[in-house]
N, C-alpha and C. Protein backbone atom coordinates (compact mmCIF):
# COMPACT_ATOMS: atom_id res chain seq x y z
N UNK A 1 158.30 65.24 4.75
CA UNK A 1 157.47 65.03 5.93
C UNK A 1 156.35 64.05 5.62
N UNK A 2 156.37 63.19 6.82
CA UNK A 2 155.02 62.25 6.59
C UNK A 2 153.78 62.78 6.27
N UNK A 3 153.03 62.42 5.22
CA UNK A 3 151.59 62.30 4.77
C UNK A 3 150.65 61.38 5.36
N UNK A 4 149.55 61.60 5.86
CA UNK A 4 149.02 60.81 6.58
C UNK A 4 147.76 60.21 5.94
N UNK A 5 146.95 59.05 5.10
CA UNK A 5 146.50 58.61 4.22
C UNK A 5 145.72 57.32 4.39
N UNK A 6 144.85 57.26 3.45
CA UNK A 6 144.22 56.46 3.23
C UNK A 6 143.76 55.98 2.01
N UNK A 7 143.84 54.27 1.56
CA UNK A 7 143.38 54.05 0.26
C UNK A 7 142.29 53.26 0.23
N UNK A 8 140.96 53.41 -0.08
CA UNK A 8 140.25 51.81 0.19
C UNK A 8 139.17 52.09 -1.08
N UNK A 9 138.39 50.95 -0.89
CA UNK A 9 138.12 50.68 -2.20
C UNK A 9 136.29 50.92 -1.52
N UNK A 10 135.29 51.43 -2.64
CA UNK A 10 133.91 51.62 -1.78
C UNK A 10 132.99 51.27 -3.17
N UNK A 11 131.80 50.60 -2.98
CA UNK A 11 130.50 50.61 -3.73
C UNK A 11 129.92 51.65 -4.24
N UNK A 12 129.62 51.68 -5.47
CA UNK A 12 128.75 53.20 -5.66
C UNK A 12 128.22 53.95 -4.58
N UNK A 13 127.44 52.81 -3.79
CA UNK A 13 126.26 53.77 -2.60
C UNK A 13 127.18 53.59 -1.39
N UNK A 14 128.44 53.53 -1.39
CA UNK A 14 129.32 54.23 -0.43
C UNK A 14 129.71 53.55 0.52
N UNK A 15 129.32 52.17 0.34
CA UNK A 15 129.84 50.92 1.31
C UNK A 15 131.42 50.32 1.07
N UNK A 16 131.91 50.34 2.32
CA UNK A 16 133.25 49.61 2.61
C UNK A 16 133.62 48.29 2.88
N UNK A 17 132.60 47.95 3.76
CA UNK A 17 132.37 46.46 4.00
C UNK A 17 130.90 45.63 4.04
N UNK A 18 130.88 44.49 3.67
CA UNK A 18 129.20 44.30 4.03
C UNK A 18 128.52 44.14 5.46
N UNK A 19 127.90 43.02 6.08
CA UNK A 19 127.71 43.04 7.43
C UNK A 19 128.35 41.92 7.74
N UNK A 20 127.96 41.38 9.26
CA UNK A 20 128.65 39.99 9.93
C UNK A 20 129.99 39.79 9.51
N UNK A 21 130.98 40.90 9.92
CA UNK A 21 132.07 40.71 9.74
C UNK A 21 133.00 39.38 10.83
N UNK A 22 133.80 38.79 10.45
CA UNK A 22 134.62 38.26 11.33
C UNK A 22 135.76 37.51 10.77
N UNK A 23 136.35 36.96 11.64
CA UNK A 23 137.79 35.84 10.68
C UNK A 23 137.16 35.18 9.80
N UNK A 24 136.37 34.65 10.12
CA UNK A 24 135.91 33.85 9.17
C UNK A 24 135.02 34.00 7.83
N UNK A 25 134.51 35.57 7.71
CA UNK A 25 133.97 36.36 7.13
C UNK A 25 134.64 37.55 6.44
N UNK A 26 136.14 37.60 6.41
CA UNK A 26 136.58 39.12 6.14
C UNK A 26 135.73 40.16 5.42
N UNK A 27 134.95 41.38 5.51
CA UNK A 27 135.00 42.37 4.77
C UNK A 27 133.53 42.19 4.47
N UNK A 28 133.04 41.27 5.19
CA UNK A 28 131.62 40.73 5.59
C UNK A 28 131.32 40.08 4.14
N UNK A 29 132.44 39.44 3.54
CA UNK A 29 132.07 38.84 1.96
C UNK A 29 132.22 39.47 0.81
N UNK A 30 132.21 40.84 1.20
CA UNK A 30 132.49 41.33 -0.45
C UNK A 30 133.10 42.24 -0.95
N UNK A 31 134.60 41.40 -0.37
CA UNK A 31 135.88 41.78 -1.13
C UNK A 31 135.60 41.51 -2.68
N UNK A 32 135.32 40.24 -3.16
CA UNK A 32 134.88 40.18 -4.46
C UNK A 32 134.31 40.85 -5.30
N UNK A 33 133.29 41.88 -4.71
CA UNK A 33 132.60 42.89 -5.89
C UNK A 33 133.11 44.36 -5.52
N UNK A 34 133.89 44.71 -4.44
CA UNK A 34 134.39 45.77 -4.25
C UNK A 34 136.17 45.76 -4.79
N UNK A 35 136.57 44.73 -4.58
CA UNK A 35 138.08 44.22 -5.17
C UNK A 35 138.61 43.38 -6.05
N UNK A 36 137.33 43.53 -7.27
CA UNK A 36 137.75 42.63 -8.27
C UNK A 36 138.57 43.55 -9.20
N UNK A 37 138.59 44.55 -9.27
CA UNK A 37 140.16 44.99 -9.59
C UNK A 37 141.39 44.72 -9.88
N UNK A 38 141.34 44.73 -8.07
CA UNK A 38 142.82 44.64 -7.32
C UNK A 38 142.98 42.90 -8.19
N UNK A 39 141.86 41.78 -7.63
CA UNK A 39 142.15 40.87 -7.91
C UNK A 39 142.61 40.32 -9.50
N UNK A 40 143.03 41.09 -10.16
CA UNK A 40 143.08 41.00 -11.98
C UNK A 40 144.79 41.27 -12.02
N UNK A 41 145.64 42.08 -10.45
CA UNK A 41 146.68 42.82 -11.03
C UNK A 41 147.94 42.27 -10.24
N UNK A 42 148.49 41.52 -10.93
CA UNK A 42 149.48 40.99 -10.79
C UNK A 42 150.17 41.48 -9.73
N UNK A 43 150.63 43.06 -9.62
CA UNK A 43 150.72 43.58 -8.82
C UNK A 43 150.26 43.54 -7.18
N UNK A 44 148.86 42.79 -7.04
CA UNK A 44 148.40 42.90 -5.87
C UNK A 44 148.76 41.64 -5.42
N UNK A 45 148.60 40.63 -6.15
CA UNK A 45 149.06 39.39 -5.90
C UNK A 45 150.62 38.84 -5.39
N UNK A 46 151.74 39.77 -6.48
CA UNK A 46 152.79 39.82 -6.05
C UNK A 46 153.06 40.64 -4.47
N UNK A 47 152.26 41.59 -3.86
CA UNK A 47 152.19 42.28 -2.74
C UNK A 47 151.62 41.59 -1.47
N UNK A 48 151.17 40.29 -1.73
CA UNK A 48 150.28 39.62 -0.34
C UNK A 48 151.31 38.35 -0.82
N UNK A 49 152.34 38.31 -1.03
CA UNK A 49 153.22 37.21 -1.11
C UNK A 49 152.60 35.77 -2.02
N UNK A 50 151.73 36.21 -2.96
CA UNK A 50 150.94 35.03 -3.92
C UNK A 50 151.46 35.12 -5.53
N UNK A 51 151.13 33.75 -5.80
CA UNK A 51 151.37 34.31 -7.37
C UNK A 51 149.87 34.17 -7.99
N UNK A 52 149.53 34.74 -8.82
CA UNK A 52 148.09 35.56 -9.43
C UNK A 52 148.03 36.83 -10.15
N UNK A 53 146.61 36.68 -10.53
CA UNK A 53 146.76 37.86 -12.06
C UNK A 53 146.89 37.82 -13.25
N UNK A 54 145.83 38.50 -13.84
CA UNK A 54 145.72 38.13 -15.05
C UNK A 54 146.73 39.50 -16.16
N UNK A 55 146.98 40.73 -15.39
CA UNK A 55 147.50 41.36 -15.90
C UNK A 55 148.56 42.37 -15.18
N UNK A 56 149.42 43.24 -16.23
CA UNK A 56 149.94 44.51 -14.79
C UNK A 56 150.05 45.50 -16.05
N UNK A 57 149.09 46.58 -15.59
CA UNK A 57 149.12 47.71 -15.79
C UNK A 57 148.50 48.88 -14.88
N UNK A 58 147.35 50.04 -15.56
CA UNK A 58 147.89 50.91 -14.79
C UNK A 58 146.97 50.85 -13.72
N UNK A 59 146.83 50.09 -13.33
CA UNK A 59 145.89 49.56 -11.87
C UNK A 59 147.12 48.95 -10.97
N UNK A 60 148.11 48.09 -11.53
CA UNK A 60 148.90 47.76 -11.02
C UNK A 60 150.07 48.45 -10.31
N UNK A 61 149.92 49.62 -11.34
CA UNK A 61 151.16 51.05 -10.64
C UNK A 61 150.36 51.48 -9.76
N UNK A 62 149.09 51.83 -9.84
CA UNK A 62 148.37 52.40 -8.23
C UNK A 62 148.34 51.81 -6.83
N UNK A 63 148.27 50.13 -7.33
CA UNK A 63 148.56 49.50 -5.94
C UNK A 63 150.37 49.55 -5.81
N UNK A 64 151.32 49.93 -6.75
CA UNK A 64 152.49 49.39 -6.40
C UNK A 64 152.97 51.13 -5.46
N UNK A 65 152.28 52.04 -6.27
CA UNK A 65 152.50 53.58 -5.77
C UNK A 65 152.15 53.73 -4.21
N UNK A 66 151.02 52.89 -3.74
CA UNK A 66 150.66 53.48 -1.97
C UNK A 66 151.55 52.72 -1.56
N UNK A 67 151.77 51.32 -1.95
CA UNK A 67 152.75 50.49 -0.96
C UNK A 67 154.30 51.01 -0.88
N UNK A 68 154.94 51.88 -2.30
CA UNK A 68 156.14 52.02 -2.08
C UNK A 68 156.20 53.38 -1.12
N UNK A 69 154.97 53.82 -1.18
CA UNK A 69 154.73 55.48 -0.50
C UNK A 69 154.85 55.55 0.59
N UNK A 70 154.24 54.58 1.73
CA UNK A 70 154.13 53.89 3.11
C UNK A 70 154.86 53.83 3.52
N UNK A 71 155.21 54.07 4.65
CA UNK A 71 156.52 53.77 5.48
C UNK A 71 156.14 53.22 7.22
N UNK A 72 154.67 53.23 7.65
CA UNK A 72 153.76 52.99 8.90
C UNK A 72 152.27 52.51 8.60
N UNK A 73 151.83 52.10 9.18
CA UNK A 73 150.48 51.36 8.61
C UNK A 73 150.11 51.91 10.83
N UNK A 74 148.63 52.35 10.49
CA UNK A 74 147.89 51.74 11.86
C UNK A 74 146.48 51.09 11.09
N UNK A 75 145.89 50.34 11.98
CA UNK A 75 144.65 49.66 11.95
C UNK A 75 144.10 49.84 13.24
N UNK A 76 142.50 49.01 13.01
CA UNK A 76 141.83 48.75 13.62
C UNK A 76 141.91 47.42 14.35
N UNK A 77 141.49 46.73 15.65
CA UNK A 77 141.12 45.71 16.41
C UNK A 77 140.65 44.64 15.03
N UNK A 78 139.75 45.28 14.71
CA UNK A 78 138.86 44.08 14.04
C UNK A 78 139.55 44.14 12.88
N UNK A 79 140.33 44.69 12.15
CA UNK A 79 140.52 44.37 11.08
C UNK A 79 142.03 43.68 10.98
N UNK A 80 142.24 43.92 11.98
CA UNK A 80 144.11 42.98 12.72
C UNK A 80 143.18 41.26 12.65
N UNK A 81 142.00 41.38 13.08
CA UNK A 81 141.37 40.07 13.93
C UNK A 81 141.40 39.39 12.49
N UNK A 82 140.51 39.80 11.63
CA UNK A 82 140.09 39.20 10.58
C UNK A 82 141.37 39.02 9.65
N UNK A 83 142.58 39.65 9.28
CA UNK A 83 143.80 39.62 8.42
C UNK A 83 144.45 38.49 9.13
N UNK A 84 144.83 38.16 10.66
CA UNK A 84 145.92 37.49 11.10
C UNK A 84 146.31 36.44 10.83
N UNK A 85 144.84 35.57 10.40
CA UNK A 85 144.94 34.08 10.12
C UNK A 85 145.08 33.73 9.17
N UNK A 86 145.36 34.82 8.08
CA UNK A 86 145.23 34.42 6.23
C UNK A 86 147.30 35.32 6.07
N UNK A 87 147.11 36.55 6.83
CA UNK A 87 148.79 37.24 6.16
C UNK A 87 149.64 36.49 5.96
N UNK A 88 150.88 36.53 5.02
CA UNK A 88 151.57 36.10 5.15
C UNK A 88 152.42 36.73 5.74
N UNK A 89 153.89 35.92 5.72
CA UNK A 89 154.74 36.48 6.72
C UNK A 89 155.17 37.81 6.11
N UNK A 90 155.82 39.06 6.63
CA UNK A 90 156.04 40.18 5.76
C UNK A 90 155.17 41.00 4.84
N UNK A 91 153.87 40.86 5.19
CA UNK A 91 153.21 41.14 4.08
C UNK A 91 153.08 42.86 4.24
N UNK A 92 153.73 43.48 4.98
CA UNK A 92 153.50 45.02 5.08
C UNK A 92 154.83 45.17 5.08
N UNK A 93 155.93 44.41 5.49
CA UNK A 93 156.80 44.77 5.13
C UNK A 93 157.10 46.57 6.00
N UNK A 94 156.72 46.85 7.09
CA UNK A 94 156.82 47.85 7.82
C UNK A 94 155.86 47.77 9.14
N UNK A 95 156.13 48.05 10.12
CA UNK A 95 155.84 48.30 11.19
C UNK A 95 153.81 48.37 11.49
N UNK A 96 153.06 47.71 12.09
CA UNK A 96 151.69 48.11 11.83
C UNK A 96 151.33 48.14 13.37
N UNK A 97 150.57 49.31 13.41
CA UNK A 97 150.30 49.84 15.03
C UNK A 97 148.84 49.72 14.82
N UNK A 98 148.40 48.78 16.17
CA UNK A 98 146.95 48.49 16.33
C UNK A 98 146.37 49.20 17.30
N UNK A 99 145.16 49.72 16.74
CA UNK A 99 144.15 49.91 18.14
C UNK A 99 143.77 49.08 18.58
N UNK A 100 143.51 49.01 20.19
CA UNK A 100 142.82 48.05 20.81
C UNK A 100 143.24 48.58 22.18
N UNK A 101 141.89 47.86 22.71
CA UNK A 101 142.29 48.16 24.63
C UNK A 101 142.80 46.77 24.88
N UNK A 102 143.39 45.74 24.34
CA UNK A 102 144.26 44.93 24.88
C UNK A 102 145.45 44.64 24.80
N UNK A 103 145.88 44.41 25.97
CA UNK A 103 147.48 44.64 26.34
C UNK A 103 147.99 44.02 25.70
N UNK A 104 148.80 43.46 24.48
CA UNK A 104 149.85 42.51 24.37
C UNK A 104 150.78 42.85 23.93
N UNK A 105 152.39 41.66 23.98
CA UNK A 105 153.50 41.92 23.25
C UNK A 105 153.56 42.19 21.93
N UNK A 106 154.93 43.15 21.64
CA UNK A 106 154.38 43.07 20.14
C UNK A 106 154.88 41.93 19.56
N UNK A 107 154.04 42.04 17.91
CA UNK A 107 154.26 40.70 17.46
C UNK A 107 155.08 40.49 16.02
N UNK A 108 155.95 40.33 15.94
CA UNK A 108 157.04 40.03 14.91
C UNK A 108 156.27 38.84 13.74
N UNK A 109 156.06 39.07 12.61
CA UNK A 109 155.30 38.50 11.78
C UNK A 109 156.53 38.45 10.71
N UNK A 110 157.34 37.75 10.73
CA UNK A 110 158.63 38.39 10.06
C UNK A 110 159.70 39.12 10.21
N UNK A 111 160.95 39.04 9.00
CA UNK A 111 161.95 40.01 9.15
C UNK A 111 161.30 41.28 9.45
N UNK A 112 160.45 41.98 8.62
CA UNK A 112 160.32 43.52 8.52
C UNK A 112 159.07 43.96 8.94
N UNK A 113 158.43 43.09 9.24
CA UNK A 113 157.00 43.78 9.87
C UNK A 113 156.83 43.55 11.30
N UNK A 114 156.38 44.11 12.00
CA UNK A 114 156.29 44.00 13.56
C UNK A 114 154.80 44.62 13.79
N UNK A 115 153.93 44.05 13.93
CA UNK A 115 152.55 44.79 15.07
C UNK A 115 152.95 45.55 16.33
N UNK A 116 152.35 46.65 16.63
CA UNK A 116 152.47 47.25 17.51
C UNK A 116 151.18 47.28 18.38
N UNK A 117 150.76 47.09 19.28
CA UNK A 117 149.61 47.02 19.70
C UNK A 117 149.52 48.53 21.28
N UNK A 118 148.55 49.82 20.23
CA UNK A 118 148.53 50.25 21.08
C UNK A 118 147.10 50.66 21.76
N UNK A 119 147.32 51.12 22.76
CA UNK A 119 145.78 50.91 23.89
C UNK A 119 145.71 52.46 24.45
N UNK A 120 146.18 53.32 23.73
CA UNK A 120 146.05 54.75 24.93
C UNK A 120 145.62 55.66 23.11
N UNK A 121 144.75 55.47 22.28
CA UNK A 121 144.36 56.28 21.59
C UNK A 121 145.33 56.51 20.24
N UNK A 122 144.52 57.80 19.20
CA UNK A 122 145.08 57.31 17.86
C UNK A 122 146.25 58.41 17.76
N UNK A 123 146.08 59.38 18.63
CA UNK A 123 147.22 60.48 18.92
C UNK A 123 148.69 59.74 19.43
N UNK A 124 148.28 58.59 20.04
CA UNK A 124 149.56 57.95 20.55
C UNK A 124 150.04 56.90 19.47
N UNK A 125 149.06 56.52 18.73
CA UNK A 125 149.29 55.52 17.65
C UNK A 125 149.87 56.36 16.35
N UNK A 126 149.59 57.63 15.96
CA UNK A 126 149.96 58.40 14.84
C UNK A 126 151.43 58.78 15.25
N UNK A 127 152.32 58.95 16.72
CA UNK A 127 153.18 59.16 17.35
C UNK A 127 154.05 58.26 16.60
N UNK A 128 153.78 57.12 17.24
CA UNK A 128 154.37 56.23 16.98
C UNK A 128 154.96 56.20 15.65
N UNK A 129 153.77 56.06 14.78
CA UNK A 129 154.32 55.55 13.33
C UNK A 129 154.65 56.23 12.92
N UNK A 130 154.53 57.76 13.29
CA UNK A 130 155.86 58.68 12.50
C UNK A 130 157.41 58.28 12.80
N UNK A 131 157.48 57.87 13.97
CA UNK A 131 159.05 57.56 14.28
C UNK A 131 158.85 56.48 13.49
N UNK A 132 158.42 55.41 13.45
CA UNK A 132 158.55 54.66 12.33
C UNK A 132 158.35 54.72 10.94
N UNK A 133 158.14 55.68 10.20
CA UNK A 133 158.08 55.72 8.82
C UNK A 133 159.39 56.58 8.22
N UNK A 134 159.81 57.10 9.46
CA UNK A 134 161.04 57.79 8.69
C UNK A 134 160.81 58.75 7.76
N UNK A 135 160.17 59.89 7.75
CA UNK A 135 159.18 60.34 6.36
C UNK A 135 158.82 59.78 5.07
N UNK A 136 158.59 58.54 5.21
CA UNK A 136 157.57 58.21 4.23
C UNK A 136 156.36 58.33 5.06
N UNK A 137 155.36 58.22 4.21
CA UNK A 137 153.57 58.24 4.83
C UNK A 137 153.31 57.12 5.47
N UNK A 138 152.38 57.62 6.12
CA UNK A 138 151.48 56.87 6.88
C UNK A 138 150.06 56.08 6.62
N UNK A 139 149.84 55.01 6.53
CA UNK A 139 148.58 54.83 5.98
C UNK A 139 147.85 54.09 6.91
N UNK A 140 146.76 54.98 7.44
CA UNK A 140 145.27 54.49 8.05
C UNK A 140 144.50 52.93 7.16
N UNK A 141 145.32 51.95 7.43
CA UNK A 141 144.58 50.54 6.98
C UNK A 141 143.47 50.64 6.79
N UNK A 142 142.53 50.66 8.24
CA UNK A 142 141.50 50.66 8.20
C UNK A 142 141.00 49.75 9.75
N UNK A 143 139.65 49.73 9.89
CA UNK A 143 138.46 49.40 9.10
C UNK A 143 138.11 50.67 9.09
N UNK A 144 136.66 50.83 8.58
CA UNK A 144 136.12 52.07 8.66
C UNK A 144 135.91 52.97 9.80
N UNK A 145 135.65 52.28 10.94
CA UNK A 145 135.70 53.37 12.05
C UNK A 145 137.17 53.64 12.36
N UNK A 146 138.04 53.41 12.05
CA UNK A 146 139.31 53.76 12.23
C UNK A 146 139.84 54.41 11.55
N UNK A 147 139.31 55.14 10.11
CA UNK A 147 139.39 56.24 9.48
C UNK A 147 138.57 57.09 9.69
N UNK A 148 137.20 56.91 10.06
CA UNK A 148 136.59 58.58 10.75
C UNK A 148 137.66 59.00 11.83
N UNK A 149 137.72 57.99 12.69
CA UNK A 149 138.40 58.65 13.47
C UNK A 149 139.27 59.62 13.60
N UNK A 150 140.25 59.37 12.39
CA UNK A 150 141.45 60.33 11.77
C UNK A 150 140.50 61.58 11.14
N UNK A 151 139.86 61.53 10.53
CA UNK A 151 139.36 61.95 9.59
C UNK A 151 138.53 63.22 11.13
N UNK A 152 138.17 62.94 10.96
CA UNK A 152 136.94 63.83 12.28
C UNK A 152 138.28 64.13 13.21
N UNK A 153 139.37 63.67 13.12
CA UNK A 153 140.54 64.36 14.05
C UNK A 153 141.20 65.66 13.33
N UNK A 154 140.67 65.53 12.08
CA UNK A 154 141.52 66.27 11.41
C UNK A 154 143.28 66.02 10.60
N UNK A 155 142.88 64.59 11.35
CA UNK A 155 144.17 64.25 10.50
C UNK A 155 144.61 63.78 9.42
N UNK A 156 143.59 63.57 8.82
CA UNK A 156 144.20 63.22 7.08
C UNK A 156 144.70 64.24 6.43
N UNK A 157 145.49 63.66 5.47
CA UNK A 157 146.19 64.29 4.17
C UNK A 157 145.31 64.35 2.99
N UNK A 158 145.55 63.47 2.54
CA UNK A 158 145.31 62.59 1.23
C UNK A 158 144.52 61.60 1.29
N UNK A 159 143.40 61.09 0.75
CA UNK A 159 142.70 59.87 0.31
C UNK A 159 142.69 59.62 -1.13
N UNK A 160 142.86 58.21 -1.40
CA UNK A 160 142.68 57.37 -2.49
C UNK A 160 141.53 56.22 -2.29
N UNK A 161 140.12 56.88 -2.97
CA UNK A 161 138.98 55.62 -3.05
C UNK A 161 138.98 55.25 -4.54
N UNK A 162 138.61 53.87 -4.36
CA UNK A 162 138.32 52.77 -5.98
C UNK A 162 136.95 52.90 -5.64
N UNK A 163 136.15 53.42 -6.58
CA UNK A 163 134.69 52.62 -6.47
C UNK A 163 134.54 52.00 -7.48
N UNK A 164 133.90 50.78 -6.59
CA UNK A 164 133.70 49.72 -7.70
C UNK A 164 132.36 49.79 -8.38
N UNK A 165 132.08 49.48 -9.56
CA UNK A 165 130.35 49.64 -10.47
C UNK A 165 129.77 48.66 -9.66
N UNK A 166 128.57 48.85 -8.09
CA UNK A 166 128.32 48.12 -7.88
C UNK A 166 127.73 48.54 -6.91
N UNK A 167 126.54 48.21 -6.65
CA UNK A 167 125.38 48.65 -5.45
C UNK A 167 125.63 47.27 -4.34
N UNK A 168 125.60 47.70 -3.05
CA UNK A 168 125.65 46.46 -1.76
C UNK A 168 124.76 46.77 -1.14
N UNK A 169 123.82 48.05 -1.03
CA UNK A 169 122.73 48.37 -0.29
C UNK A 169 122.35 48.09 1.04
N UNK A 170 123.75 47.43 1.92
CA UNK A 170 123.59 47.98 3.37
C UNK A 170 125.55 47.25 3.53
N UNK A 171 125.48 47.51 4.87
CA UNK A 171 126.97 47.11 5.27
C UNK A 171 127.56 48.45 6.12
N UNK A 172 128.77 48.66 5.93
CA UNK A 172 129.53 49.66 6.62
C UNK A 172 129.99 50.59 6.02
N UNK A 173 129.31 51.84 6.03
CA UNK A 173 129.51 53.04 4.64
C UNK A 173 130.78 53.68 5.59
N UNK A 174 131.89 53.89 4.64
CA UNK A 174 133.22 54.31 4.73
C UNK A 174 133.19 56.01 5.53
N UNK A 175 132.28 56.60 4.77
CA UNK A 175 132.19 57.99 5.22
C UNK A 175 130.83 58.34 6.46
N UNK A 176 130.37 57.40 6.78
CA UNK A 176 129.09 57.31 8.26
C UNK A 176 129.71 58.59 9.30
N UNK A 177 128.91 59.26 9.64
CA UNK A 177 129.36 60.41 10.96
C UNK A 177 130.59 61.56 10.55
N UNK A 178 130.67 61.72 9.39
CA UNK A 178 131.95 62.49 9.55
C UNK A 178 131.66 63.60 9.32
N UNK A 179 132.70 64.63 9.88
CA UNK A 179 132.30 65.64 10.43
C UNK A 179 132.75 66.86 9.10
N UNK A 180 131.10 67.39 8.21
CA UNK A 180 131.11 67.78 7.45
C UNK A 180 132.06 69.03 7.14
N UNK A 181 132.45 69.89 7.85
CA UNK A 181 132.69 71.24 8.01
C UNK A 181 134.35 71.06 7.94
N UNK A 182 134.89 69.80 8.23
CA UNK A 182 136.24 69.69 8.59
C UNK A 182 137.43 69.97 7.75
N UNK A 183 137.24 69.76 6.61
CA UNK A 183 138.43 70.06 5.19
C UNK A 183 137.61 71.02 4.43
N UNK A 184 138.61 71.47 3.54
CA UNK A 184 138.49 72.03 2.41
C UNK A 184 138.95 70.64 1.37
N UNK A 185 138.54 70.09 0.15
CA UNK A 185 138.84 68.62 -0.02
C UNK A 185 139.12 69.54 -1.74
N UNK A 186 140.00 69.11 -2.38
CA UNK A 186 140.29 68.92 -3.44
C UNK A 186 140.85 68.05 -4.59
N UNK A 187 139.80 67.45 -5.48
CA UNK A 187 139.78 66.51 -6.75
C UNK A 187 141.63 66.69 -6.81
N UNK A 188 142.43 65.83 -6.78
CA UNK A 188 144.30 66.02 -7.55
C UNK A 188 143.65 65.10 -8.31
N UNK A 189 143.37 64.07 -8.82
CA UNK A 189 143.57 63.49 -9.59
C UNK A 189 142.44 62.16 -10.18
N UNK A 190 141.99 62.07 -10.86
CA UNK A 190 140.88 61.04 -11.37
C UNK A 190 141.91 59.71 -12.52
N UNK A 191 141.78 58.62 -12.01
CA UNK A 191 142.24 57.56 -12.69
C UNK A 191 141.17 56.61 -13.81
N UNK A 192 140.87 56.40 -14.92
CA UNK A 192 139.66 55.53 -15.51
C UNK A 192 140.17 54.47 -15.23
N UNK A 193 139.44 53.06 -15.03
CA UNK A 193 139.78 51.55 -15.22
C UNK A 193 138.18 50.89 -15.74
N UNK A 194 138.96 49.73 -16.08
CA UNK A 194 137.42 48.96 -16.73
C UNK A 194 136.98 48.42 -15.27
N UNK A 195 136.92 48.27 -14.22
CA UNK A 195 136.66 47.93 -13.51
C UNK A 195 136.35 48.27 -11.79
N UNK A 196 137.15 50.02 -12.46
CA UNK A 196 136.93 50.51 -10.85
C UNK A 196 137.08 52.25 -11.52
N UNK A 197 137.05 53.00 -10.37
CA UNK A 197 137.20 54.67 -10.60
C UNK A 197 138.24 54.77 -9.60
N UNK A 198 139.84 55.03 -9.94
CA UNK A 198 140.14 55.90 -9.00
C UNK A 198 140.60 57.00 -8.94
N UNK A 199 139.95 57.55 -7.22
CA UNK A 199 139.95 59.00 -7.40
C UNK A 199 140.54 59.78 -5.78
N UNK A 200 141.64 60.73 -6.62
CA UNK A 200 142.59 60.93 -5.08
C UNK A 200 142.07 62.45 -4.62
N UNK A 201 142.19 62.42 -3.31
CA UNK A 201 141.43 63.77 -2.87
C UNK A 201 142.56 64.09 -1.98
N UNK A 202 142.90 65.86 -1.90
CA UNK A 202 143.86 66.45 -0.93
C UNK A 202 143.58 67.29 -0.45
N UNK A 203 143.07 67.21 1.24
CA UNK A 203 142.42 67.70 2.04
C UNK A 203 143.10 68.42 2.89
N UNK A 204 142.43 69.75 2.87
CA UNK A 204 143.30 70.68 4.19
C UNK A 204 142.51 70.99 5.10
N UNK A 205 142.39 71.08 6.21
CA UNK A 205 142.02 71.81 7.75
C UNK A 205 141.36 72.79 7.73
N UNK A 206 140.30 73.04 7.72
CA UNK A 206 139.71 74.54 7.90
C UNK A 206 140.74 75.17 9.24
């Protein structure tokens, strides 16, 4: 049965993205000190259709583990906005269902990936991508308000955060508004890297 999930990467003081996000801005700039990681592992590079990387190990099995795990991706408006003009073709390689209140066709980005663009909420969007994942998991892309959302729905499984050694001291904190009382959350598993912490949490429903 599908797992419903999230992996993203956060600053010591709990930031996801910085500010003035846009296309032309992804991640409000600092993918670089939150994803210099990812950017070292061959692995991630081989996954966005690039060649890059300085190495593959066991940073490289963590990014290769959520992507083979996935079987549905949803996102956010803004974070469809800011990815569209850089993805390559196939780069999810599975089905990705958008929020947004605007109507459009869906959009074929390739053999195997298709956008779904839906406009009636995340209950209708989580619908969806279960028929599309076939029981593999599901993974909440992002941006950040598009994981409270799940999250304060009660619908997560599983989370996987990287924090990176690194203070941003304002921007878009990953965990803002969420609704304290909601899981019971339990440590599965702590990863060391020279460059990041990762650490997987498996959350149940009060």
């Amino acid at each position: 049965m599908s797992k419903i999930i999230f992996d993203s990467g956060i600053s010591l003081d709990g930031f996801f993205a910085g500010e003035n996000r846009s296309p032309k801005n992804p991640m409000g700039g600092v993918s670089g000190k939150l994803h210099q990681w990812m950017f070292q592992q061959k692995a991630f590079w081989k996954q966005i259709k690039m060649e890059g990387g300085a190495e593959y190990g066991a940073d490289s099995k963590v990014i290769e583990a959520v992507f083979a795990r996935t079987g549905a991706y949803i996102m956010g408006k803004r974070m469809f906005e800011e990815g569209e003009v850089a993805w390559a073709e196939d780069l999810y390689e599975a089905d990705v269902f958008v929020l947004t209140h605007e109507k459009r066709e869906p959009w074929a980005h390739g053999k195997r990936t298709t956008f779904y663009f839906v406009n009636d909420g995340i209950e209708s969007a989580l619908e969806k991508a279960r028929q599309s994942a076939r029981g593999k998991d599901i993974r909440i892309q992002g941006g950040a308000n598009t994981i409270q959302q799940f999250l304060n729905a009660g619908l997560i499984d599983e989370f996987l955060i990287h924090i990176a050694p690194v203070f941003l001291g304002s921007g878009i904190r990953l965990f803002d508004g969420i609704e304290k009382e909601k899981y019971d959350i339990e440590i599965a598993e702590v990863i060391p890297s020279d460059l990041t912490t990762h650490i997987r949490y498996k959350l149940t429903k009060k």
